[in-house]
Protein backbone atom coordinates (compact mmCIF):
# COMPACT_ATOMS: atom_id res chain seq x y z
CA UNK A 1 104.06 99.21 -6.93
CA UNK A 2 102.02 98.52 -9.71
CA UNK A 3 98.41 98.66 -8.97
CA UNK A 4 96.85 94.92 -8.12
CA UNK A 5 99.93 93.49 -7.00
CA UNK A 6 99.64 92.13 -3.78
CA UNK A 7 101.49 94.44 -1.12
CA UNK A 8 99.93 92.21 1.70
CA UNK A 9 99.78 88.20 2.23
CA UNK A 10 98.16 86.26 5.38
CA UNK A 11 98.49 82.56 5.17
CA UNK A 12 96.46 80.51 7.82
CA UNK A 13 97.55 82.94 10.76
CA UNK A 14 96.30 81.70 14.20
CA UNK A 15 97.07 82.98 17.65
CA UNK A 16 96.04 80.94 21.16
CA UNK A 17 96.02 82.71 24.44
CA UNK A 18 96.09 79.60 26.85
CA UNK A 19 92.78 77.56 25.92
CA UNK A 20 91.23 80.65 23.75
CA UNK A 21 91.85 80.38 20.29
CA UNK A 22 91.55 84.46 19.55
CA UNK A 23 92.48 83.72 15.92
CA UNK A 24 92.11 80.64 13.86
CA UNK A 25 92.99 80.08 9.90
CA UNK A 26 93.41 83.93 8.68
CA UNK A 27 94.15 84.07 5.20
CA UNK A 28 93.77 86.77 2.38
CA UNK A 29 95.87 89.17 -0.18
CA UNK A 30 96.10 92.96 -0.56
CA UNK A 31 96.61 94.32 -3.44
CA UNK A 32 98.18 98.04 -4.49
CA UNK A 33 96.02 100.48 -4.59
CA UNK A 34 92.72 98.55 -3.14
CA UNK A 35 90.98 99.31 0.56
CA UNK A 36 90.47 96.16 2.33
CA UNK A 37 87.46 96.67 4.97
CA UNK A 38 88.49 94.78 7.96
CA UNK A 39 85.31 94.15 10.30
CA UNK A 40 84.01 92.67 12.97
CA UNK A 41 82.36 92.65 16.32
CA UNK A 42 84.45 93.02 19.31
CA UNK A 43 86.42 90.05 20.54
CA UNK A 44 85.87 88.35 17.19
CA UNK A 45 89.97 89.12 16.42
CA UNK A 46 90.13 92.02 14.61
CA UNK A 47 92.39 93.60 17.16
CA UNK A 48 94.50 90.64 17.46
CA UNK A 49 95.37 90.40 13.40
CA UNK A 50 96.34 93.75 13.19
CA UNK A 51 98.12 93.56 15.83
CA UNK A 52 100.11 90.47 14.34
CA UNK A 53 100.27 92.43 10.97
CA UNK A 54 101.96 95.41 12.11
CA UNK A 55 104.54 93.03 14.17
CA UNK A 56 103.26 94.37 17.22
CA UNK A 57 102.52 90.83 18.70
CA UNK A 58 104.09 86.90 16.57
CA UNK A 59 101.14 84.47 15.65
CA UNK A 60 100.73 81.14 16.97
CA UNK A 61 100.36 79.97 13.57
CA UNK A 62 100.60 80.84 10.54
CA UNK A 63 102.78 83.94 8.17
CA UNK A 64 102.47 86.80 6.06
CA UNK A 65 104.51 89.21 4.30
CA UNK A 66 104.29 93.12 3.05
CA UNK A 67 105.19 94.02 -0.27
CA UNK A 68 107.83 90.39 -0.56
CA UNK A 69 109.38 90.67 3.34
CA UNK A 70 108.48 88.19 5.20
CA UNK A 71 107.36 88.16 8.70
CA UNK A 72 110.36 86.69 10.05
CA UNK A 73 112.17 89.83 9.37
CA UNK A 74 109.64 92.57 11.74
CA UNK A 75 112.43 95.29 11.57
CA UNK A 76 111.98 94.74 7.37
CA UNK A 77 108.14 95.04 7.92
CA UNK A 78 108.04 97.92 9.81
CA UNK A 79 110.01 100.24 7.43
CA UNK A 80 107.19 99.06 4.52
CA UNK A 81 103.86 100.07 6.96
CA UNK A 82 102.11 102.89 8.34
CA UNK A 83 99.97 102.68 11.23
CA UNK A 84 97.04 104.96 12.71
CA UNK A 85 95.34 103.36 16.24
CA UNK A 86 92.09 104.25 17.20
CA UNK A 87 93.85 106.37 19.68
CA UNK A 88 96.81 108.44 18.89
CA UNK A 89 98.28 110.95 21.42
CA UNK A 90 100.15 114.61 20.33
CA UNK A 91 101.99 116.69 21.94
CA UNK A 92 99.54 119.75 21.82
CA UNK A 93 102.64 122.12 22.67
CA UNK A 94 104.25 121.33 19.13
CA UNK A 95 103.11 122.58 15.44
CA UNK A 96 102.50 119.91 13.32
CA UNK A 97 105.52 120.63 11.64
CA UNK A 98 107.75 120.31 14.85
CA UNK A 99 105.54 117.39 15.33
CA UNK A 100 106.32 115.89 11.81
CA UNK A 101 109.70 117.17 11.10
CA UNK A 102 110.74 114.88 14.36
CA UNK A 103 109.96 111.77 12.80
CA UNK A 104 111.32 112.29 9.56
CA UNK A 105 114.33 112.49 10.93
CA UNK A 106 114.03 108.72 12.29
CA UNK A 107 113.64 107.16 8.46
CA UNK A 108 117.32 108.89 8.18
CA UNK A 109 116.77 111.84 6.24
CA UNK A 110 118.16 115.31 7.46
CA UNK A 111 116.38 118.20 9.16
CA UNK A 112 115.96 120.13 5.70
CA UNK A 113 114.70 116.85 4.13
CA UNK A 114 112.06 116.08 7.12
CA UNK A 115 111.10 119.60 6.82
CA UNK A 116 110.48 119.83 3.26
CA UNK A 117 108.82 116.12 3.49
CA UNK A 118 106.71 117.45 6.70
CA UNK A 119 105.41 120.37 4.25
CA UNK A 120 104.20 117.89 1.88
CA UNK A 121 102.08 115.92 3.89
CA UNK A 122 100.40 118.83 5.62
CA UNK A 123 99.26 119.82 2.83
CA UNK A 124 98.45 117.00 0.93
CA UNK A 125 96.11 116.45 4.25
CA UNK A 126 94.61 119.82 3.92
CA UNK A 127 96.74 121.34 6.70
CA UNK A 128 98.81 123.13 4.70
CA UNK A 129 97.78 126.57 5.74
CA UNK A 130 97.80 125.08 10.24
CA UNK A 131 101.65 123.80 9.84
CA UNK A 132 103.10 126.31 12.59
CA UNK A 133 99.28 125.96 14.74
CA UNK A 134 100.35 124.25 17.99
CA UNK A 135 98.49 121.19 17.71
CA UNK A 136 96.99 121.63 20.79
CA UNK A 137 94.34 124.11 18.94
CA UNK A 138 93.76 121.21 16.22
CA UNK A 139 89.51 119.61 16.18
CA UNK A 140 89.56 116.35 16.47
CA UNK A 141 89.32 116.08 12.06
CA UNK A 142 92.81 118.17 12.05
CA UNK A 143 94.39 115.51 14.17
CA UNK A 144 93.17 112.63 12.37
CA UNK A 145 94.90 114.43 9.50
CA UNK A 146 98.18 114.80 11.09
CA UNK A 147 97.73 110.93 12.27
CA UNK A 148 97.06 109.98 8.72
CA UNK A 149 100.65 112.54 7.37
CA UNK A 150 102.49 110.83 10.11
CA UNK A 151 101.66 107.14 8.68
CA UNK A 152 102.91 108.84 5.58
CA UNK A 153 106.18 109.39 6.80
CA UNK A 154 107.76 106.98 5.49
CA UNK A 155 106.10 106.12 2.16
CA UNK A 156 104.23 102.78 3.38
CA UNK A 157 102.98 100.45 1.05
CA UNK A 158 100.59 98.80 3.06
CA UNK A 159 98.89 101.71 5.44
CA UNK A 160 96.23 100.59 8.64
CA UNK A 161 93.36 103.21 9.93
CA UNK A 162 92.01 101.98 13.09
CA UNK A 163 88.61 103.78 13.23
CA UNK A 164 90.00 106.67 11.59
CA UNK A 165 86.59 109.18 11.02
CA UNK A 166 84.97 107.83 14.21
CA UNK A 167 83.89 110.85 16.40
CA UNK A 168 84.05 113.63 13.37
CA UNK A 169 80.65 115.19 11.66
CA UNK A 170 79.63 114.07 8.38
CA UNK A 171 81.73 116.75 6.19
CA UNK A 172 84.97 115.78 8.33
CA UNK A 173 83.92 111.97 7.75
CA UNK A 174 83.73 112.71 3.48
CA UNK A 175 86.66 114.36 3.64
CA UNK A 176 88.87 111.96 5.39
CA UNK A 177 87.50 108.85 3.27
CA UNK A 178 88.79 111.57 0.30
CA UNK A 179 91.78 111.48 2.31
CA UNK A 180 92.37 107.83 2.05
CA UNK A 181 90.95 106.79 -1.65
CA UNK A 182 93.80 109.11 -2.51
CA UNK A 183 96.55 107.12 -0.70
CA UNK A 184 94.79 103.89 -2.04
CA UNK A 185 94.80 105.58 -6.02
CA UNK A 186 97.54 107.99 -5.76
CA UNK A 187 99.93 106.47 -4.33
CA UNK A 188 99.31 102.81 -4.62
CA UNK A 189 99.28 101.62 -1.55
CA UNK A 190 97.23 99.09 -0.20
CA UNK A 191 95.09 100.21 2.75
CA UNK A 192 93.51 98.43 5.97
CA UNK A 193 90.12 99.75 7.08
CA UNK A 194 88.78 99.28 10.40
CA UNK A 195 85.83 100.66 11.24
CA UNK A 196 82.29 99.87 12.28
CA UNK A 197 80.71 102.49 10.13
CA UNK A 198 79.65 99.93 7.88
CA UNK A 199 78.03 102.04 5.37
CA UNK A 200 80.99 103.89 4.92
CA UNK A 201 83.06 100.88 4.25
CA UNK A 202 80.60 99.78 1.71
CA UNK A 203 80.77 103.03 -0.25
CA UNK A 204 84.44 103.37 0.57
CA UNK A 205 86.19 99.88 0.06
CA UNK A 206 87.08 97.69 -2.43
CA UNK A 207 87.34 94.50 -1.05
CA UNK A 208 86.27 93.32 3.04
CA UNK A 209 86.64 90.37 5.69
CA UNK A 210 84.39 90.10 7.68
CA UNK A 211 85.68 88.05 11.10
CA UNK A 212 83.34 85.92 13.67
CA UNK A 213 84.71 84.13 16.72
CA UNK A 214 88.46 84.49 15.47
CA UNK A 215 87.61 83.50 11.90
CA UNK A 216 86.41 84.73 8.55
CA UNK A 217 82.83 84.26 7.55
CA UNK A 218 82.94 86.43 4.63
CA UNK A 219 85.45 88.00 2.08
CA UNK A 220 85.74 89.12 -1.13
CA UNK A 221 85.02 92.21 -3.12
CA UNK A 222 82.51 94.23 -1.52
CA UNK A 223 79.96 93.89 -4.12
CA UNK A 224 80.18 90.18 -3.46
CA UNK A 225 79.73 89.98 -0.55
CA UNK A 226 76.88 92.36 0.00
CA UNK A 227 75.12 90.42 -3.32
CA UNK A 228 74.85 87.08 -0.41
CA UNK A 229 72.06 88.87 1.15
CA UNK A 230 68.63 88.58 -0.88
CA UNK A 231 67.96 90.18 -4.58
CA UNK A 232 70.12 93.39 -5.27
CA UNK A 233 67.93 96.90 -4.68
CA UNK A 234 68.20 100.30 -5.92
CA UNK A 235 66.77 103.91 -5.02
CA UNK A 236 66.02 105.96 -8.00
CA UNK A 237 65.00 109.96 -7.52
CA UNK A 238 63.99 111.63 -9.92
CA UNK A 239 62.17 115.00 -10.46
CA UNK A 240 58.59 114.70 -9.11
CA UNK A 241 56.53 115.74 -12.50
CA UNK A 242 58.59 112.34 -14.03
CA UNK A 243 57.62 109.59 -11.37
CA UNK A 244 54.52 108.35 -13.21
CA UNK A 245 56.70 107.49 -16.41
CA UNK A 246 59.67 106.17 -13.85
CA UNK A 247 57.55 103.65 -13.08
CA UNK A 248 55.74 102.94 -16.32
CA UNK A 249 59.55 102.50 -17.39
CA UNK A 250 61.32 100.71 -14.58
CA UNK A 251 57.98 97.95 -14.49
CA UNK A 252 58.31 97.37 -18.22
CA UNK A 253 61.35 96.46 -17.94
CA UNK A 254 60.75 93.77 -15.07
CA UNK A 255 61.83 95.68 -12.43
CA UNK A 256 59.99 95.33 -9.27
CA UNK A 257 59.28 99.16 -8.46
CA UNK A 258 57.44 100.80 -5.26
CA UNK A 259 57.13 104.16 -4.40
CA UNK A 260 58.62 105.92 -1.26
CA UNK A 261 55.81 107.71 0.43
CA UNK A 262 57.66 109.94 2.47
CA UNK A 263 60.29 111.21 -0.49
CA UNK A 264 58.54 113.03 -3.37
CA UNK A 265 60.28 111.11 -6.49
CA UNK A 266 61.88 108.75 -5.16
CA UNK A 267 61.49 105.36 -5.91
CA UNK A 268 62.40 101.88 -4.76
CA UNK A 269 63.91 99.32 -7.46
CA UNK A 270 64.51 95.35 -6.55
CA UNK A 271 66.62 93.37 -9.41
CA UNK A 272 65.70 89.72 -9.18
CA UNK A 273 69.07 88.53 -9.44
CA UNK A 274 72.02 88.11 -6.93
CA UNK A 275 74.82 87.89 -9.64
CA UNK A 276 77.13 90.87 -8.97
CA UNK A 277 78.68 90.27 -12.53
CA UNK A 278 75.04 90.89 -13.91
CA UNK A 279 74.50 93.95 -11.46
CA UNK A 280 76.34 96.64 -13.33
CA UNK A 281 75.26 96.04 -16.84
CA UNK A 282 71.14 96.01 -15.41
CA UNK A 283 71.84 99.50 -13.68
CA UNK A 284 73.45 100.87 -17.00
CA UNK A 285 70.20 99.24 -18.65
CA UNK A 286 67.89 100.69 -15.73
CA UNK A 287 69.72 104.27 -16.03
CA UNK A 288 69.55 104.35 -20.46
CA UNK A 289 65.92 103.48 -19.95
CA UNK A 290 64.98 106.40 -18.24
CA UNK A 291 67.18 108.65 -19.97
CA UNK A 292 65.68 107.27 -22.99
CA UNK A 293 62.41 107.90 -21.90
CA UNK A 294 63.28 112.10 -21.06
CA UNK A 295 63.10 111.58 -17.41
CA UNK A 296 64.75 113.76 -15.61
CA UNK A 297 67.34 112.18 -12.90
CA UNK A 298 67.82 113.25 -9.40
CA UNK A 299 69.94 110.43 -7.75
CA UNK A 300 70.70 107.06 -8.35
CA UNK A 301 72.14 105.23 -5.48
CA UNK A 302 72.90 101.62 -4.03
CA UNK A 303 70.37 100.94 -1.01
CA UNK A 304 72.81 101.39 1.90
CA UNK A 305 72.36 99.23 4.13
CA UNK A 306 73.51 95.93 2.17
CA UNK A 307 76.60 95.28 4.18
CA UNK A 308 75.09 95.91 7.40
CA UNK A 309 72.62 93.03 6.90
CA UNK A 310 75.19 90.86 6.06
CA UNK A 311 76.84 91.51 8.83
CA UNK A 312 74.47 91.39 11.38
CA UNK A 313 73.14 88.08 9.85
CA UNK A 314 76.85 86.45 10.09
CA UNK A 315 77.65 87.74 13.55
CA UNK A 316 74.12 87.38 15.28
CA UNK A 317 73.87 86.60 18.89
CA UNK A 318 77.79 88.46 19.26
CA UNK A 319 77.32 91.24 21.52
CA UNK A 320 79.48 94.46 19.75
């Protein structure tokens, strides 16, 4: 699909459980090619929309469609998805391409086919060279891998990761978020992001929702959202013999600038605006500045904790 058309559609999906409303007024698009952050705290209905998006349970209320098939037809929906759960057992006496190979065969293509299409995957995962390892040798990063090839099976265009770098070390954590900007740009699909690593979703999404007591408090593009909580902020490092002119340059140019006493260079930069639109064109201004100026340029980053104060702020006094 072409990228920004919408591959997902939620219109005012509810769901009741006797007196408990778990669910109330859900609406938002997906489009091709975008990851949608899907967050928050537990028993606030995250669990419960994805488990009426991938047909798994009907609303009370409410529809939605995948790339044009409606929800009425689940059978339809399913053959458009791909799913990884928090939890996702393998048979650890099967190679990945047993493992693999298997379920190609159930979107109707032959052995040969699966196999060739099982080959693929594993390595477009990284497991390439591990295809005839039993899995039962795989870390816990190599299965999320093979969880992440199996949603692949069948060419989704909308794809959901339930928690899918939770429990792996920071280098297996990069390189599955690599993992799934790739299906996002590469293949255009439209991707579904649990997680509560909420820096990661920041630095990894495009767009979020963020739920509360079955409904939405917040959505939008990421940089939106996060802009709702006080003036934007910046870190700046650069090389230690430059940090006197950093600041003579960042406070002429009205930027409120402090020092970080416990990193050598590194310095703290508050914009007094909240306008995302404006954001972008004051860090390219912040960033010629300096350059301008022959300081030399460490790291520039976004402060990270943005979306987590949003979040707590809209969900406070929710146990997670």
């Amino acid at each position: 699909m072409q990228a920004g058309e919408k591959v997902l559609t939620a219109t005012q999906l509810g769901m009741t459980y006797g007196q408990r409303q778990a669910l109330r007024g859900l609406s938002f698009t997906l489009g091709a090619g975008r990851i949608l952050g899907f967050l928050g705290p537990n028993g606030a209905g995250k669990t419960t929309a994805i488990r009426i998006l991938t047909t798994i349970i009907e609303p009370t209320t409410g529809s939605f469609s995948v790339a044009g098939i409606d929800s009425s037809d689940p059978h339809g929906i399913r053959q458009r998805i791909g799913v990884l759960p928090e939890s996702l057992g393998f048979p650890g006496r099967n190679t990945a391409l047993e493992y693999l190979t298997y379920f190609g065969e159930h979107y109707g293509r032959s052995r040969t086919e699966s196999r060739d299409r099982a080959l693929s995957l594993l390595s477009e995962v990284g497991l390439g060279g591990r295809h005839s390892s039993l899995i039962g040798s795989y870390s816990r990063g190599m299965r999320q891998r093979l969880g992440i090839a199996r949603t692949l099976l069948g060419d989704p265009q909308v794809v959901f990761l339930d928690e899918p770098t939770l429990g792996l070390d920071p280098r297996g954590q990069q390189e599955l978020v690599q993992i799934i900007q790739r299906i996002a740009r590469e293949r255009g699909a439209g991707v579904v992001f649990c997680s509560h690593q909420l820096a990661e979703v920041e630095s990894v999404c495009d767009d979020v929702i963020i739920l509360n007591e079955g409904q939405v408090v917040a959505d939008g593009r990421v940089e939106d959202v996060t802009a709702r909580k006080g003036a934007v902020r910046f870190s700046v490092v650069v090389d230690p013999p430059y940090v006197d002119e950093a600041v003579r340059v960042l406070q002429s140019e009205r930027f409120t600038v402090s020092r970080d006493p416990q990193v050598d260079g590194r310095i703290e930069v508050e914009l007094g605006t909240e306008d995302p639109d404006q954001t972008l064109e004051i860090r390219r201004e912040l960033l010629r500045s300096l350059l301008a100026a022959g300081v030399d340029i460490v790291a520039f980053t976004n402060e990270a904790s943005r979306l987590e104060e949003v979040f707590l702020s809209l969900t406070e006094g929710v146990a997670s």
